[in-house]
Protein backbone atom coordinates (compact mmCIF):
# COMPACT_ATOMS: atom_id res chain seq x y z
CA UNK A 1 0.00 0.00 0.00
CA UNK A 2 1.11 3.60 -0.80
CA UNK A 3 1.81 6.09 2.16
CA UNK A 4 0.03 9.26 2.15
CA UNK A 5 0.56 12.10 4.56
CA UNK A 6 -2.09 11.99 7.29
CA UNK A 7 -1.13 15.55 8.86
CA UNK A 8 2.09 18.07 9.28
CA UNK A 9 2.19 18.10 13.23
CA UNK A 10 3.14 21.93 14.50
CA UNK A 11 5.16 21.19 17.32
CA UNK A 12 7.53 18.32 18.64
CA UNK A 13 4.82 17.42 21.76
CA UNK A 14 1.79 17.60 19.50
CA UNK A 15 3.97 15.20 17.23
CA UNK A 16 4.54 13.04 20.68
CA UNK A 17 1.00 12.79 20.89
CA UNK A 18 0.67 11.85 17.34
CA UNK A 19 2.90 9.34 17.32
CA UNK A 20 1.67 7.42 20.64
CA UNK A 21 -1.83 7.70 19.48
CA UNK A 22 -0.92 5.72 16.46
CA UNK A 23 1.46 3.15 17.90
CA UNK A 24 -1.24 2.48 20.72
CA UNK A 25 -3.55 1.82 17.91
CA UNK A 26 -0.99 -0.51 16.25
CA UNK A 27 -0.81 1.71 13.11
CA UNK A 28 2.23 1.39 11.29
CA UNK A 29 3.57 5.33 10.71
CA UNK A 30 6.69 7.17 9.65
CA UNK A 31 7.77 10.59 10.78
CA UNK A 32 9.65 12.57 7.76
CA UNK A 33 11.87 15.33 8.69
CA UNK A 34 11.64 14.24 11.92
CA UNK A 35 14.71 15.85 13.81
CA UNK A 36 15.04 18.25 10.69
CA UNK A 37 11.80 20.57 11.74
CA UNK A 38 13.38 20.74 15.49
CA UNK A 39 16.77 22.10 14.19
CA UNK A 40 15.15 24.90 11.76
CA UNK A 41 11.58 25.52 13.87
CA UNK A 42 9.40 27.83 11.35
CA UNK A 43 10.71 26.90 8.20
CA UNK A 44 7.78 25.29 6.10
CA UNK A 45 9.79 23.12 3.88
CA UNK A 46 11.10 21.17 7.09
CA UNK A 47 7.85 20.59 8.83
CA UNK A 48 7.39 16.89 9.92
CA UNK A 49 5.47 14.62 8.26
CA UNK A 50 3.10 11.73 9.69
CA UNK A 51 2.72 8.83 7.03
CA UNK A 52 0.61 6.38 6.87
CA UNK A 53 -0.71 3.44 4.80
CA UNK A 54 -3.89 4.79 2.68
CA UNK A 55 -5.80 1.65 4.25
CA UNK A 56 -5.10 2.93 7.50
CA UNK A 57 -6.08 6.95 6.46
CA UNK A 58 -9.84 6.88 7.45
CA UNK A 59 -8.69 5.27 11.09
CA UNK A 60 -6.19 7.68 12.08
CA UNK A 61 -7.87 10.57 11.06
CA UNK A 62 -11.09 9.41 13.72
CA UNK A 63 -8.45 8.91 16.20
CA UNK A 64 -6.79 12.45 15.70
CA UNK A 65 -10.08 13.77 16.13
CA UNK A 66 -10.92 12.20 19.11
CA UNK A 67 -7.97 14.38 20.43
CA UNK A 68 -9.75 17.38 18.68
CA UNK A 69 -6.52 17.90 16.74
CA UNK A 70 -6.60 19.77 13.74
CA UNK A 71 -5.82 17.34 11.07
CA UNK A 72 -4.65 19.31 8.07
CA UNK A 73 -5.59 18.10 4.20
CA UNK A 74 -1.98 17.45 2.46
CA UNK A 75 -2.88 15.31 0.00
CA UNK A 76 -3.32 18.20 -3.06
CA UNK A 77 0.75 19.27 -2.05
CA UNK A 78 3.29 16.66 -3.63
């Protein structure tokens, strides 16, 4: 299954919370630009990036919401 971006977290803790909301749920993510977006804060093109399978999409945006986290629409940027 392809990846697709599932949201662009806006700070390292609300990407903790990501992240542990997902593995808890036992979906399979990856974090681009991970430790890149905490040594340049601020610059867009460095943002972290939470992946996950497209079968998985419709889950993990329910379970961001729960948290009443904004979950931003990537999927029209490349």
């Amino acid at each position: 299954m392809p990846l697709i971006r599932l949201t662009e977290p806006q700070s390292m803790s609300e990407l903790a919370m990501i992240t542990s909301l997902l593995e808890g749920s036992g979906i399979a993510y990856i974090v681009q630009n991970e430790h890149m977006s905490s040594l340049y804060p601020g610059l867009p093109i460095l943002t972290s990036h939470v992946m996950v399978d497209e079968c998985n999409q419709v889950h993990a945006k329910v379970l961001l919401s729960r948290l009443r986290l904004e979950v931003r629409d990537v999927s029209s940027q490349p």
